[in-house]
Protein backbone atom coordinates (compact mmCIF):
# COMPACT_ATOMS: atom_id res chain seq x y z
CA UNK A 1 -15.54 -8.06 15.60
CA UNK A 2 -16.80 -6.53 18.85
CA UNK A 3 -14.46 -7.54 22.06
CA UNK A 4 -15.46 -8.81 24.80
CA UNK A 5 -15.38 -6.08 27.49
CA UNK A 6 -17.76 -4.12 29.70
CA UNK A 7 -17.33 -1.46 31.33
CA UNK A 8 -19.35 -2.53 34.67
CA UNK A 9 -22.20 -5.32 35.51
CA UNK A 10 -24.80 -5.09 38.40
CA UNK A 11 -24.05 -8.82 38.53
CA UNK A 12 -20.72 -10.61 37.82
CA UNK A 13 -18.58 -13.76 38.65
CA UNK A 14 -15.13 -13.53 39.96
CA UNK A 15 -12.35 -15.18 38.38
CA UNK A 16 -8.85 -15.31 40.47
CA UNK A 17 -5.89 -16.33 39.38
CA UNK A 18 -3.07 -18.42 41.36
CA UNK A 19 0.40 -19.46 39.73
CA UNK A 20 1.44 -23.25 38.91
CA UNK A 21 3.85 -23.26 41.97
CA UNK A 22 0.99 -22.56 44.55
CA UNK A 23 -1.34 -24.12 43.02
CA UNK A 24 -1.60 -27.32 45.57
CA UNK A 25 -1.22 -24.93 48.39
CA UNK A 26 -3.81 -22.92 47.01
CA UNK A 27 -6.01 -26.24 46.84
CA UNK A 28 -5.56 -27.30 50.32
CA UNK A 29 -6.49 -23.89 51.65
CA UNK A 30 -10.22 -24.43 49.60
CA UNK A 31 -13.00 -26.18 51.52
CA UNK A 32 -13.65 -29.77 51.38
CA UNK A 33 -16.69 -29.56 49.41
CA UNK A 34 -14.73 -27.31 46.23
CA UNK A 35 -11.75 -29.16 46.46
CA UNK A 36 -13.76 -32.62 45.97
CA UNK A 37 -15.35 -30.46 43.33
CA UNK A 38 -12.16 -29.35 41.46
CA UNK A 39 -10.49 -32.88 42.53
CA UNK A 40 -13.46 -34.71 40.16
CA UNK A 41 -13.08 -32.23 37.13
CA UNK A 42 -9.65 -33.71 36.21
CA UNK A 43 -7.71 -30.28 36.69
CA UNK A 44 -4.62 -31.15 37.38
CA UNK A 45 -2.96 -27.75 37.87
CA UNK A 46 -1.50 -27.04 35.07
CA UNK A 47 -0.66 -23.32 33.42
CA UNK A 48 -3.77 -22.93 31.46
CA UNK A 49 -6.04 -25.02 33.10
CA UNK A 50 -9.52 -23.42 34.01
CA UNK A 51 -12.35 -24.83 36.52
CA UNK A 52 -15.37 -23.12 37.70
CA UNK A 53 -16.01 -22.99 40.94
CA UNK A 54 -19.03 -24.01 42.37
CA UNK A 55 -22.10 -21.93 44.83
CA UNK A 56 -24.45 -23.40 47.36
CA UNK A 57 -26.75 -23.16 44.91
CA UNK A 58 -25.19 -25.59 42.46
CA UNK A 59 -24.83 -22.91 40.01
CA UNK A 60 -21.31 -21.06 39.64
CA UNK A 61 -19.96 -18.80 41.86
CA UNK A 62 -16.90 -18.11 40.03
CA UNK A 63 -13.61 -19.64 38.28
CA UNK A 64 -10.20 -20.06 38.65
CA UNK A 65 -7.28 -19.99 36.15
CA UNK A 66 -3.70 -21.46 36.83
CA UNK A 67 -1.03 -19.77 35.49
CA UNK A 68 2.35 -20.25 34.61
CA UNK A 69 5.25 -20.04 36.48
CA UNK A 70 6.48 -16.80 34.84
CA UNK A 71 3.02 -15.67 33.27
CA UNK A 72 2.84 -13.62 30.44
CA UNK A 73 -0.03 -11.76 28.89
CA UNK A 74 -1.08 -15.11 26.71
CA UNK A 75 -1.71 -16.82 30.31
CA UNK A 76 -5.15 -14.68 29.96
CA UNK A 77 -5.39 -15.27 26.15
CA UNK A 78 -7.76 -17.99 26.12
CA UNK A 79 -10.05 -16.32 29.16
CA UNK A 80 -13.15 -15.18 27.36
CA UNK A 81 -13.59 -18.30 25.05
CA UNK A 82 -13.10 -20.70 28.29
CA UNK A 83 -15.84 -19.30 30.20
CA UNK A 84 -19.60 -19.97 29.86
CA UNK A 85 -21.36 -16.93 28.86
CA UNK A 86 -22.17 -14.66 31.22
CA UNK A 87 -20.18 -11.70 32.73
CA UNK A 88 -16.85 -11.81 34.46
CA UNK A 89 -14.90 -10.15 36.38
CA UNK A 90 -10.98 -10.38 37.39
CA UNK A 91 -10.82 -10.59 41.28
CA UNK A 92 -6.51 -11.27 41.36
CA UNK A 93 -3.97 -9.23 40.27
CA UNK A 94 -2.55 -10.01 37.47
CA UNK A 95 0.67 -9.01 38.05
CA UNK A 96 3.43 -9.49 36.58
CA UNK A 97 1.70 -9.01 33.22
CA UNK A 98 0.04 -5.25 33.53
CA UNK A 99 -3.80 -5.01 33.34
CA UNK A 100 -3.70 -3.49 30.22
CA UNK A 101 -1.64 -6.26 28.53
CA UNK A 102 -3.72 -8.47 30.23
CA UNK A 103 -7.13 -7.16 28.67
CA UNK A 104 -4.49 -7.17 24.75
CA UNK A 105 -4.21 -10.91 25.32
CA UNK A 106 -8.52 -11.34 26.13
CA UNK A 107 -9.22 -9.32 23.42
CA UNK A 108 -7.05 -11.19 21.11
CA UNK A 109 -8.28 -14.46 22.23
CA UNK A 110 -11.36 -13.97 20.82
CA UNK A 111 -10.73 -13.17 17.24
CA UNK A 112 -12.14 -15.45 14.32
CA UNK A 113 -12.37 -14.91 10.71
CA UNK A 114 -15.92 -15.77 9.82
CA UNK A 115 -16.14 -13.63 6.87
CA UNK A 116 -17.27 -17.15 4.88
CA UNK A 117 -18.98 -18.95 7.53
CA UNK A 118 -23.10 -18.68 7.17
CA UNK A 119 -23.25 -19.66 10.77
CA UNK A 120 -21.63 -17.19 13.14
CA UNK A 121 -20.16 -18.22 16.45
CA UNK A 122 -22.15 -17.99 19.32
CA UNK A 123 -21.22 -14.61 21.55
CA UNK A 124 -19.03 -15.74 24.70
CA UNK A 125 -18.50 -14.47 27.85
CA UNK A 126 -18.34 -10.43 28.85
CA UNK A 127 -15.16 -9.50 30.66
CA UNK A 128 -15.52 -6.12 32.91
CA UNK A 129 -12.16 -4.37 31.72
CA UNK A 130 -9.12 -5.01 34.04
CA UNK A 131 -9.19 -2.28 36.82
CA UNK A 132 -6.35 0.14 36.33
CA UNK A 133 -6.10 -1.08 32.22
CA UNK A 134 -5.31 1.66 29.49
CA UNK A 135 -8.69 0.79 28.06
CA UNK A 136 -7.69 3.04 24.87
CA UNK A 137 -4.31 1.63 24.37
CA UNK A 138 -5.55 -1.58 24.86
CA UNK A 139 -8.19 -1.18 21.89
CA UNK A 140 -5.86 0.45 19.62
CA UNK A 141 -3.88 -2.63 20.10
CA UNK A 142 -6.34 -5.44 19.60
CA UNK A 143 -7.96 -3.50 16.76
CA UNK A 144 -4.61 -3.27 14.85
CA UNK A 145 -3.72 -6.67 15.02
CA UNK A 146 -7.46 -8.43 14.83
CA UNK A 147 -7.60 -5.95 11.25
CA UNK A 148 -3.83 -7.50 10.60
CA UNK A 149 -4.95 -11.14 11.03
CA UNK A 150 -8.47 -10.58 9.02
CA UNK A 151 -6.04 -9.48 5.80
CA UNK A 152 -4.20 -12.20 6.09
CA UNK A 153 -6.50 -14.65 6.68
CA UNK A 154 -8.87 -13.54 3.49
CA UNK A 155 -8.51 -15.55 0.93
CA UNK A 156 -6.28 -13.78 -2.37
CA UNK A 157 -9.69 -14.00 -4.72
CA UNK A 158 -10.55 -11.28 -2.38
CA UNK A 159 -7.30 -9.39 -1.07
CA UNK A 160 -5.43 -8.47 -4.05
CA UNK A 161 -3.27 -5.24 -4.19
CA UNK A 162 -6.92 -3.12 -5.23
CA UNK A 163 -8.58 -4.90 -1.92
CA UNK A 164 -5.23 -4.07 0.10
CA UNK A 165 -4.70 -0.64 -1.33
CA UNK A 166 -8.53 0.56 -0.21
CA UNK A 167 -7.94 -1.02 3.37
CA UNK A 168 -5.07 1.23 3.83
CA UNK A 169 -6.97 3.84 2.59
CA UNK A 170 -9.64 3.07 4.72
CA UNK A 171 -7.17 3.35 8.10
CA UNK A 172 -6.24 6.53 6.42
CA UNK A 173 -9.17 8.21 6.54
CA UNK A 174 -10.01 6.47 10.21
CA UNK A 175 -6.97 8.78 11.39
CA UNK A 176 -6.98 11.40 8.79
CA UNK A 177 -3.98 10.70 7.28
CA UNK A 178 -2.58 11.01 3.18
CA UNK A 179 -2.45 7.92 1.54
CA UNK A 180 -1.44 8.37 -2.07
CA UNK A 181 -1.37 5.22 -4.98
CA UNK A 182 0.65 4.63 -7.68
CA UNK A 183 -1.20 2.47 -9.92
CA UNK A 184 -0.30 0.40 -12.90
CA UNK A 185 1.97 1.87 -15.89
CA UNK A 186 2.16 4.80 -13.52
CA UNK A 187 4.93 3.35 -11.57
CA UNK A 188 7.32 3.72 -14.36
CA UNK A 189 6.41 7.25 -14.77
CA UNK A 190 7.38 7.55 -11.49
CA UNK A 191 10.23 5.36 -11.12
CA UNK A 192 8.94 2.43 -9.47
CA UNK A 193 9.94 0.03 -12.13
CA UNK A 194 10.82 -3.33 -9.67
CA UNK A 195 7.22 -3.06 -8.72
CA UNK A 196 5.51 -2.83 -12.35
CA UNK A 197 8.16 -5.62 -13.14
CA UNK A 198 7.16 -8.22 -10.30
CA UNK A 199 3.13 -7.31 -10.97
CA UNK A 200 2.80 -6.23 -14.21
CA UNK A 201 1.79 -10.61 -15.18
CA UNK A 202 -1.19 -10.15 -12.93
CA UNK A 203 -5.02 -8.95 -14.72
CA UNK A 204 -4.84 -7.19 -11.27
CA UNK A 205 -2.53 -4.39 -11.71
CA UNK A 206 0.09 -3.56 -9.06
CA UNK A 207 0.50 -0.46 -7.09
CA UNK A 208 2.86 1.53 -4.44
CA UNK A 209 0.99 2.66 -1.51
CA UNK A 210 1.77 5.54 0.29
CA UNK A 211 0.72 7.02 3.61
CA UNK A 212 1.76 9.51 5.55
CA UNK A 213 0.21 10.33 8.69
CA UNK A 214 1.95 13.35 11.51
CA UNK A 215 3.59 16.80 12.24
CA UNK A 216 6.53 17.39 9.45
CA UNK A 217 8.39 19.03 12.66
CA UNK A 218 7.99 15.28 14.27
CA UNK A 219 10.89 12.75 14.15
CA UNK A 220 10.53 11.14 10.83
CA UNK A 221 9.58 7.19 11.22
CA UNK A 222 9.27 4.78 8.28
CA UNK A 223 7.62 1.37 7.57
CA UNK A 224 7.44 -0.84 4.81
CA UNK A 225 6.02 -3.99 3.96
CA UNK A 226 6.06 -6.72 1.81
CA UNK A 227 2.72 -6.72 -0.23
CA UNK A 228 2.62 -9.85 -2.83
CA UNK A 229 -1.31 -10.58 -2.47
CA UNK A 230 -0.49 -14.23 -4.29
CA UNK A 231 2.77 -15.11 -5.25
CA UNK A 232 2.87 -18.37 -7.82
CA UNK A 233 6.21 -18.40 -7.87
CA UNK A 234 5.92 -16.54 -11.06
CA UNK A 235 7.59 -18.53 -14.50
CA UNK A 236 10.17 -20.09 -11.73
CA UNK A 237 6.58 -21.61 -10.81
CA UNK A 238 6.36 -23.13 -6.82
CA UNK A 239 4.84 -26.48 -6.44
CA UNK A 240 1.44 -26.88 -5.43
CA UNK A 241 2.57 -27.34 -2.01
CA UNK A 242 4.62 -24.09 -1.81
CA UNK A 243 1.64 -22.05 -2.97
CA UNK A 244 -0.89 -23.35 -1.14
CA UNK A 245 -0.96 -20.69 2.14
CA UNK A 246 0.43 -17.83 -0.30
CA UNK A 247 -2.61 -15.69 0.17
CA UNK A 248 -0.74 -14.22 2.94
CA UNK A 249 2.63 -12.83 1.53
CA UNK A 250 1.35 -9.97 1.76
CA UNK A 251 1.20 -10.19 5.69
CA UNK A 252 4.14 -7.95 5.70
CA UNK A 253 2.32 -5.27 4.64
CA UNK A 254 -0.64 -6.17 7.18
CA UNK A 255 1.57 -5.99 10.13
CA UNK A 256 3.18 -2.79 9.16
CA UNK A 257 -0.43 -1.58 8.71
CA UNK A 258 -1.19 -2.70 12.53
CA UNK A 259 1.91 -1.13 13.64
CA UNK A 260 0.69 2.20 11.66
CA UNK A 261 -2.75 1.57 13.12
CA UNK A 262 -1.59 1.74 16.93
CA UNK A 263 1.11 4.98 16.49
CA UNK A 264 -2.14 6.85 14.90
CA UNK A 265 -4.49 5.67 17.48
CA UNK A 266 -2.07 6.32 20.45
CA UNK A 267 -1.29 9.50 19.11
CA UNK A 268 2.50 9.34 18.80
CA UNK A 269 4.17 12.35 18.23
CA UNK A 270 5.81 11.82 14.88
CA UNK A 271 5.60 11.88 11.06
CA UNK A 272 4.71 8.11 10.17
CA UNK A 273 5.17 7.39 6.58
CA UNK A 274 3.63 3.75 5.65
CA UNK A 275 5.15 2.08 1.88
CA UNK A 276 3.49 -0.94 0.61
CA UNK A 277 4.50 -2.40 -2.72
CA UNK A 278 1.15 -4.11 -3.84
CA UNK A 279 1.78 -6.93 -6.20
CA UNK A 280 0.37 -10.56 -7.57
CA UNK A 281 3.55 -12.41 -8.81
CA UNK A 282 1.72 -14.11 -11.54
CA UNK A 283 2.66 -15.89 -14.86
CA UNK A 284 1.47 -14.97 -18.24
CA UNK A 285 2.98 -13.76 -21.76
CA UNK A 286 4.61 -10.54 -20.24
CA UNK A 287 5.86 -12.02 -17.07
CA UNK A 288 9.45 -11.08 -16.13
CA UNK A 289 11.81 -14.01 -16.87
CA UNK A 290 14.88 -15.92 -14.87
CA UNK A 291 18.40 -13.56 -16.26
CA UNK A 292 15.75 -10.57 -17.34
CA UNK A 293 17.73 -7.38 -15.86
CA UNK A 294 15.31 -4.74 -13.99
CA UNK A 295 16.53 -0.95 -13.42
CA UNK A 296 15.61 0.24 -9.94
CA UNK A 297 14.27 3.19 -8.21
CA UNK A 298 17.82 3.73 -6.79
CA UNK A 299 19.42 3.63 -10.57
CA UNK A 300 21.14 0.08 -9.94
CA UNK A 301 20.31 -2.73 -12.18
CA UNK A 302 19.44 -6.53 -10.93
CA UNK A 303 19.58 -9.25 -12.70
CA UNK A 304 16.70 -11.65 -11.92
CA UNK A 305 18.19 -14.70 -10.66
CA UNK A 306 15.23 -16.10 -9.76
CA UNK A 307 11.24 -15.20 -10.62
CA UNK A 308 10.57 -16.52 -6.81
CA UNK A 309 12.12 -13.88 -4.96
CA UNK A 310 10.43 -11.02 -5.97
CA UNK A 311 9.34 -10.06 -2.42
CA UNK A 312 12.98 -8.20 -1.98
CA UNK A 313 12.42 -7.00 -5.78
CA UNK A 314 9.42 -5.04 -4.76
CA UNK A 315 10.80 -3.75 -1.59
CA UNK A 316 13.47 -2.22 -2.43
CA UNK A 317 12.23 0.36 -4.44
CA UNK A 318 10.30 0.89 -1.37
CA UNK A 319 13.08 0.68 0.95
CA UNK A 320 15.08 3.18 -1.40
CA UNK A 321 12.59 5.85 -1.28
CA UNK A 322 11.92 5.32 2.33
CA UNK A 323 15.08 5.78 3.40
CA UNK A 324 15.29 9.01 0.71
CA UNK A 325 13.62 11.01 3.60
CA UNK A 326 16.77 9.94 5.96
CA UNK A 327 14.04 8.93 8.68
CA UNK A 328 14.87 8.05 12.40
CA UNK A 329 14.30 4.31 12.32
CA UNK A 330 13.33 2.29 9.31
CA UNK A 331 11.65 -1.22 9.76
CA UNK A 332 10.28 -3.36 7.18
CA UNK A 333 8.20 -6.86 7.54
CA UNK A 334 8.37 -9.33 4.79
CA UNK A 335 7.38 -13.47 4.37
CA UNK A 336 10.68 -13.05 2.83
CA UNK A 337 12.49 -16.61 2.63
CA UNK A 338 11.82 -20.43 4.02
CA UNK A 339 15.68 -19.88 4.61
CA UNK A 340 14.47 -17.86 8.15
CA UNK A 341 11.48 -20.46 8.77
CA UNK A 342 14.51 -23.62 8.73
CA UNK A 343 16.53 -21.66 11.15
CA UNK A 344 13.79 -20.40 13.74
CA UNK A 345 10.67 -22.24 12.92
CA UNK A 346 7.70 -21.05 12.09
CA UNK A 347 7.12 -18.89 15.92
CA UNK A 348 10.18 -17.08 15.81
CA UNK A 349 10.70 -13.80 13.61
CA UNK A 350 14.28 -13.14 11.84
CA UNK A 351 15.80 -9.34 12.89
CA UNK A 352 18.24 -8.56 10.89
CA UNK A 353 19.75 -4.60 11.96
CA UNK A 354 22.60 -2.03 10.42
CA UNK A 355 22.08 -0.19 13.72
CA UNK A 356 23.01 -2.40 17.33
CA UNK A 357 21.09 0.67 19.49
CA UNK A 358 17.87 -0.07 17.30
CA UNK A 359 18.85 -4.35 17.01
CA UNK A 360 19.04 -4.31 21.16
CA UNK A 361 16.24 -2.09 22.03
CA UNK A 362 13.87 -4.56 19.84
CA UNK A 363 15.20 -7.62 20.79
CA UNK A 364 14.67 -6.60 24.76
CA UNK A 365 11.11 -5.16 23.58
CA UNK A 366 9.94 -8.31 21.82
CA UNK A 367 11.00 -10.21 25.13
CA UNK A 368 9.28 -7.94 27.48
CA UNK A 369 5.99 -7.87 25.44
CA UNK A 370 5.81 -11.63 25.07
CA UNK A 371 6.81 -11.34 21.57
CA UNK A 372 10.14 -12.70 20.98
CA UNK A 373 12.31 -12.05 18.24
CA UNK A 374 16.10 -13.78 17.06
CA UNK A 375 18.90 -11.90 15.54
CA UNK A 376 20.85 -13.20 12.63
CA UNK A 377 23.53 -11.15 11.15
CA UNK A 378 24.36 -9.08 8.32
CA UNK A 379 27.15 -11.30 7.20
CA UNK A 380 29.20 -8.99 4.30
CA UNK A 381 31.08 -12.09 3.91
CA UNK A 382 28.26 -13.15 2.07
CA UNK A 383 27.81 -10.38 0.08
CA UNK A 384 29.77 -11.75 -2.97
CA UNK A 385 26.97 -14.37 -3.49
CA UNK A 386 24.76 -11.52 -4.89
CA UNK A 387 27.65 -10.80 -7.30
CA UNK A 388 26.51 -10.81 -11.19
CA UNK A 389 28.40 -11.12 -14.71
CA UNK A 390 25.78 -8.73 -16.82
CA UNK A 391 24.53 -6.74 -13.86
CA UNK A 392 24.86 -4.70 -10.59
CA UNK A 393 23.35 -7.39 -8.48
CA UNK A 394 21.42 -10.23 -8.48
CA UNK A 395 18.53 -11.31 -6.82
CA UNK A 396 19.12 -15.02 -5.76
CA UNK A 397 22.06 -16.65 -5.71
CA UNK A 398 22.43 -20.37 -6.94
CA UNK A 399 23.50 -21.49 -3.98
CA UNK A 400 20.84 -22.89 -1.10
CA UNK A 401 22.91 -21.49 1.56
CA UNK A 402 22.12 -18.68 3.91
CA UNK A 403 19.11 -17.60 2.14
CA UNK A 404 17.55 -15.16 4.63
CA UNK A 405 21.11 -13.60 4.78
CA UNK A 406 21.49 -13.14 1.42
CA UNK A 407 17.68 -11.99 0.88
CA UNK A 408 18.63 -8.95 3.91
CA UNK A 409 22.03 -8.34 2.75
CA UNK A 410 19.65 -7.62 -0.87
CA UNK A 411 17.60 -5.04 1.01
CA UNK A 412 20.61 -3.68 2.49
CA UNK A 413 21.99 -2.33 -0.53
CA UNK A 414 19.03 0.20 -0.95
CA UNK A 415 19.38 1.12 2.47
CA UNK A 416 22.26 3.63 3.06
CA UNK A 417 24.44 2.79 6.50
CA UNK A 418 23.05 6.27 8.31
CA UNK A 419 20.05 5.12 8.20
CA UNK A 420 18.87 2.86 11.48
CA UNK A 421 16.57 0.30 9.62
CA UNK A 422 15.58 -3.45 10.56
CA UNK A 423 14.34 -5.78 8.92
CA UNK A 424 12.00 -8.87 9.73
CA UNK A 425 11.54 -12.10 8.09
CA UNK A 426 9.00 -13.91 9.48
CA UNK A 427 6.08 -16.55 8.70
CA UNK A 428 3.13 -14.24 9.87
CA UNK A 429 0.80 -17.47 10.22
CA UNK A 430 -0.35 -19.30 13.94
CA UNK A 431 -0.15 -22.86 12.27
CA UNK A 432 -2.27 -23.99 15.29
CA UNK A 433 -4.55 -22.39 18.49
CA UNK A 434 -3.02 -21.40 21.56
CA UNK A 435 -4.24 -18.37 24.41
CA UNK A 436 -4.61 -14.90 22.47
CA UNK A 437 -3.58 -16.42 19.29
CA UNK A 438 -5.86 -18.63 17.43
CA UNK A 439 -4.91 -20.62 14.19
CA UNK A 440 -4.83 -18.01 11.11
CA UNK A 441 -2.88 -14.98 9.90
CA UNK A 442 -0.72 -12.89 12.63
CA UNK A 443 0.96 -10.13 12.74
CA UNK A 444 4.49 -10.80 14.40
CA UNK A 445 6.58 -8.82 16.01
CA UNK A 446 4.14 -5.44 15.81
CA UNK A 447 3.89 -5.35 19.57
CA UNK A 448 7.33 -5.27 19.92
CA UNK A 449 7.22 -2.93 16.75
CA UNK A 450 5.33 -0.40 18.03
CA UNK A 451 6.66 -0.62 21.57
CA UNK A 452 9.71 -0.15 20.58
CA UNK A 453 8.96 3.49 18.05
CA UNK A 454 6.89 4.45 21.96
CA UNK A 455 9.85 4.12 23.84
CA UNK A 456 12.32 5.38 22.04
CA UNK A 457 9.99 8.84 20.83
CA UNK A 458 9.24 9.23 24.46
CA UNK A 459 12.75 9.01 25.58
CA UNK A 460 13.77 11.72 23.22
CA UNK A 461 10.73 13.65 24.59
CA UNK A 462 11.73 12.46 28.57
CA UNK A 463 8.13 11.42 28.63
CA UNK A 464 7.88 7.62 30.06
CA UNK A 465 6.29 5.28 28.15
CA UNK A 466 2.57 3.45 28.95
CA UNK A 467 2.84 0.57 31.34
């Protein structure tokens, strides 16, 4: 998808910008003529609202956009689908939000997934790049997410763990980095058994993908993500209900893939390694069963308390050899439990942290980029829940409480305490259209992600980080 920017126009409208709170100041101030003009169009003045303004000519002469309050960068998120085609240009400041996010939240506005749609949307209007936006950082970060959101968003008859391993290798090779898969029987050869186990039911035969991108000298950073390209539920089926949007629970792995797509692109000095555990939790004659017990990467054994969450199954063989490497930070993303949905809805991303430094630094991130992220805790209490009679662990408790605790304090075991690492639950789906962030697959929390691997490379470096 091509975004919507130009880098100049001979001819162009202006658009300005005015906040909610002087909004009827700002309309008093306007002739008589464009405020009966705005007066008759019904805008009331709300954050969001949009009204062109009109010439002598009777044509437009340029627009105006309300904003909120406290505006952040999805104030300008709907901008380039609002206006009539044409070119545009922004004639206010946008401060607060920096030019740069400001020309993010445009960009992102515009994405659609048409792969399946014979007719194509119409093109919209041109925006001439904010003046004084990183127009490179800016495109590394729309690209990585719009990629994140068009994985998601295809349907699983087409993004299976094949389909997601050769799009990884395909932002491999964009930024010349190693991606190396483990396919099939070949994970038990190499000690990846929770990931043959989980995928092994599926005609489409799981893998571990593995990239690694950077100077060896550079501080080590590691991401993993959940990569289930349909999960049924396997024999502890779901209801048709439950498995009706699970073409994208793999949208763990797409966001990590965004986040690895903007430290390449941006050029961040360290060694990125990338682990995606690329499964299909299907059912058929050699599916693994409810009280099977699975060996693991790290040598513990797990008995399988329940078929349905194999997400942490397949990530912690990830998370085990991630961690092997004793990186900086860790971070994983994973549609892990509907536990995490209950408690924050479907907007608001889990955190869970062994490290406050890393827990603090990407909660105040998530708020400053727009991005917003909750913190529930590591509760060892809880710990005895995952206690088995025939095994080292199990999987799922019986009990339906505290499910996205239990689920982390899972993962946790494979990660050793020295080790910074967070982990995300989140739903990775815009259940309906708003500015920047149209209905479809998302990729949560990798702004705040990414931002927060910047800041914290370039502090060790005493570089500052991009506004």
């Amino acid at each position: 998808m091509s975004l919507p920017f130009v880098d100049r126009s001979s001819t162009s409208l202006p658009v300005q910008f005015v906040g909610q709170p002087k909004w009827r100041a700002w309309l008093r101030e306007q002739s008589a003529a464009r405020r009966g003009w705005i007066e008759s169009s019904s805008m009331a003045g709300n954050a969001g609202d949009l009204a062109l303004l009109p010439g002598r000519d009777g044509k437009a002469a340029g627009a105006v956009l309300v904003l909120s309050a406290k505006p952040t960068l999805w104030d300008f998120g709907a901008l380039a689908t609002k206006l009539p085609a044409g070119t545009w240009r922004l004639a206010s400041d946008t401060a607060p939000v920096s030019p740069t996010d400001a020309a993010v939240a445009i960009g992102l506005g515009t994405w659609r997934f048409e792969r399946y749609r014979s007719k194509k949307a119409k093109a919209g209007a041109k925006i001439i790049w904010p003046q004084g936006a990183d127009k490179a950082r800016a495109t590394a970060i729309i690209e990585a997410i719009m990629m994140a959101r068009d994985l998601i968003t295809t349907p699983s008859s087409d993004m299976g763990p094949a389909e997601l391993a050769e799009a990884a290798q395909a932002l491999g090779k964009a930024h010349k980095a190693k991606v190396h898969v483990i396919v099939g029987d070949d994970l038990l050869k190499q000690n990846y058994p929770m990931v043959h186990a989980v995928g092994r039911a599926s005609s489409r035969a799981p893998r571990l993908i593995d990239l690694v991108w950077g100077r060896e000298s550079d501080p080590k950073v590691t991401l993993v993500g959940k990569g289930v390209c349909f999960d049924t539920g396997g024999l502890d089926l779901k209801p048709a209900t439950g498995m009706l949007n699970m073409k994208k629970d793999m949208a763990g792995a797409a966001t990590m893939m965004a986040v690895a797509s903007m430290v390449m692109a941006t050029n961040l000095p360290v060694r990125l390694r990338l682990l995606v555990p690329a499964v299909e939790n299907s059912v058929s004659g050699n599916a693994f069963r409810p009280l099977d017990v699975v060996p693991t990467r790290k040598g513990i054994t797990v008995e399988i308390g329940n078929t349905d969450a194999e997400g942490r199954l397949i990530l912690c063989d990830a998370l085990h050899e991630g961690a092997s490497e004793k990186p900086t930070m860790m971070v994983d993303c994973a549609t892990l439990t509907g536990a995490a949905r209950v408690a924050l809805g479907t907007d608001l991303p889990a955190l869970f942290c062994n490290d406050d430094t890393l827990a603090n630094e990407l909660l105040a991130t998530g708020t400053e980029v727009a991005e917003p992220v909750w913190r529930l805790p590591l509760f060892a209490g809880y710990r005895r829940m995952l206690d088995s009679k025939v095994a080292d662990i199990n999987n799922a408790p019986s009990a339906p409480f505290g499910g996205a605790i239990t689920a982390a304090l899972y993962l946790k075991e494979f990660v050793p305490d020295d080790v910074p690492w967070a982990h995300f639950d989140m739903m990775a789906w815009n259940n309906m259209s708003r500015p920047g962030r149209p209905e479809g697959g998302e990729a949560q929390a990798a702004r705040a992600i990414f931002t927060t691997i910047e800041k914290r490379i370039k502090r060790s470096a005493g570089v500052p980080p991009a506004s």
